[in-house]
Protein backbone atom coordinates (compact mmCIF):
# COMPACT_ATOMS: atom_id res chain seq x y z
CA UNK A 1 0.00 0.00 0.00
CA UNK A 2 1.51 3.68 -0.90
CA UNK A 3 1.69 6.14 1.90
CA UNK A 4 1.14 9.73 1.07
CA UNK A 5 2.28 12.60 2.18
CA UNK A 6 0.90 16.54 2.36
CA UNK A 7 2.63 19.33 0.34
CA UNK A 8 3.97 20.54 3.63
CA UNK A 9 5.42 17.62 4.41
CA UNK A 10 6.93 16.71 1.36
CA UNK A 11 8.26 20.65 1.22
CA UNK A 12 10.36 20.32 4.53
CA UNK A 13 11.76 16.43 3.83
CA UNK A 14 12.69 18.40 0.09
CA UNK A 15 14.23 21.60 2.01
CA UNK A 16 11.44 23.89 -0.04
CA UNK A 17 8.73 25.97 -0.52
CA UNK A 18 4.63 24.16 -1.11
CA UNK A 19 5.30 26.69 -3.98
CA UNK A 20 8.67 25.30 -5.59
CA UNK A 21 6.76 21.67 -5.13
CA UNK A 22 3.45 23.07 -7.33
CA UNK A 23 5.42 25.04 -10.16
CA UNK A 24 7.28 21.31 -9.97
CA UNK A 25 3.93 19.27 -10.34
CA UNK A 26 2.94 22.13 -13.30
CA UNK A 27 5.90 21.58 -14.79
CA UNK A 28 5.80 17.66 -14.67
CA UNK A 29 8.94 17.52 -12.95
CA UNK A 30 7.55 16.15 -9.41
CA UNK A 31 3.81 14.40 -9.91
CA UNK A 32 1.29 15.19 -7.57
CA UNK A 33 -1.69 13.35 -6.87
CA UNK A 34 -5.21 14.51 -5.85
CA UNK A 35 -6.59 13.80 -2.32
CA UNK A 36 -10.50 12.69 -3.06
CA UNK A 37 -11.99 13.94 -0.28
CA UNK A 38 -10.49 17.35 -0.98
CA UNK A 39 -8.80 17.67 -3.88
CA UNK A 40 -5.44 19.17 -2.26
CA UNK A 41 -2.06 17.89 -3.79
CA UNK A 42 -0.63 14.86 -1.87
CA UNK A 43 2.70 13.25 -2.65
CA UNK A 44 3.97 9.41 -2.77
CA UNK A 45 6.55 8.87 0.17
CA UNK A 46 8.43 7.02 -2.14
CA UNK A 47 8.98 8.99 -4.59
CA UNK A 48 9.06 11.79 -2.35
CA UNK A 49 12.38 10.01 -0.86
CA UNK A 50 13.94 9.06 -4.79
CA UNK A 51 13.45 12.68 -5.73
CA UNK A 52 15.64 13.68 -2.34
CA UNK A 53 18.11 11.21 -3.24
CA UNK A 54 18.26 12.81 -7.21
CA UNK A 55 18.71 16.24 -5.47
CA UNK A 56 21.16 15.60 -3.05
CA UNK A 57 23.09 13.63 -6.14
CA UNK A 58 23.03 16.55 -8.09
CA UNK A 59 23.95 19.43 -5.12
CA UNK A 60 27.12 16.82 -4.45
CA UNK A 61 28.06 16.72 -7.80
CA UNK A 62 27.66 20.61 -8.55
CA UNK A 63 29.12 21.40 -5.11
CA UNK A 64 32.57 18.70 -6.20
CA UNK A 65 32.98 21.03 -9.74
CA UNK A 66 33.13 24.05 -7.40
CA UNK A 67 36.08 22.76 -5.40
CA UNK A 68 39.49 22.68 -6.57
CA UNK A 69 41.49 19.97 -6.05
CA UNK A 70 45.11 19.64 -6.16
């Protein structure tokens, strides 16, 4: 069974805004899903957690190009 997740909650484990997360789910690079009782945008834990894993791949990797070493 998935587990789901508010925008709030997926905005702090992601380290940003409900706001970053919807221009994400507009621009199809995080999907949302639709609560049915109220329509508000809910999030899979799991792919919550591989989308943190992508990011902090990607902030490692730009972060290693910045650093000069000898």
């Amino acid at each position: 069974m998935q587990k789901y997740i508010t925008i709030k909650k997926a905005a702090q484990l992601l380290h940003v805004t409900p706001l970053t997360l919807r221009n994400w789910d507009n621009n199809g690079k995080l999907k949302a899903y639709r609560h049915p009782g109220n329509n508000y945008r809910v999030y899979r834990l799991d792919q919550i957690e591989a989308f943190l894993r992508q990011l902090e791949g990607s902030r490692a990797k730009k972060a290693a190009r910045k650093i000069d070493v000898f």
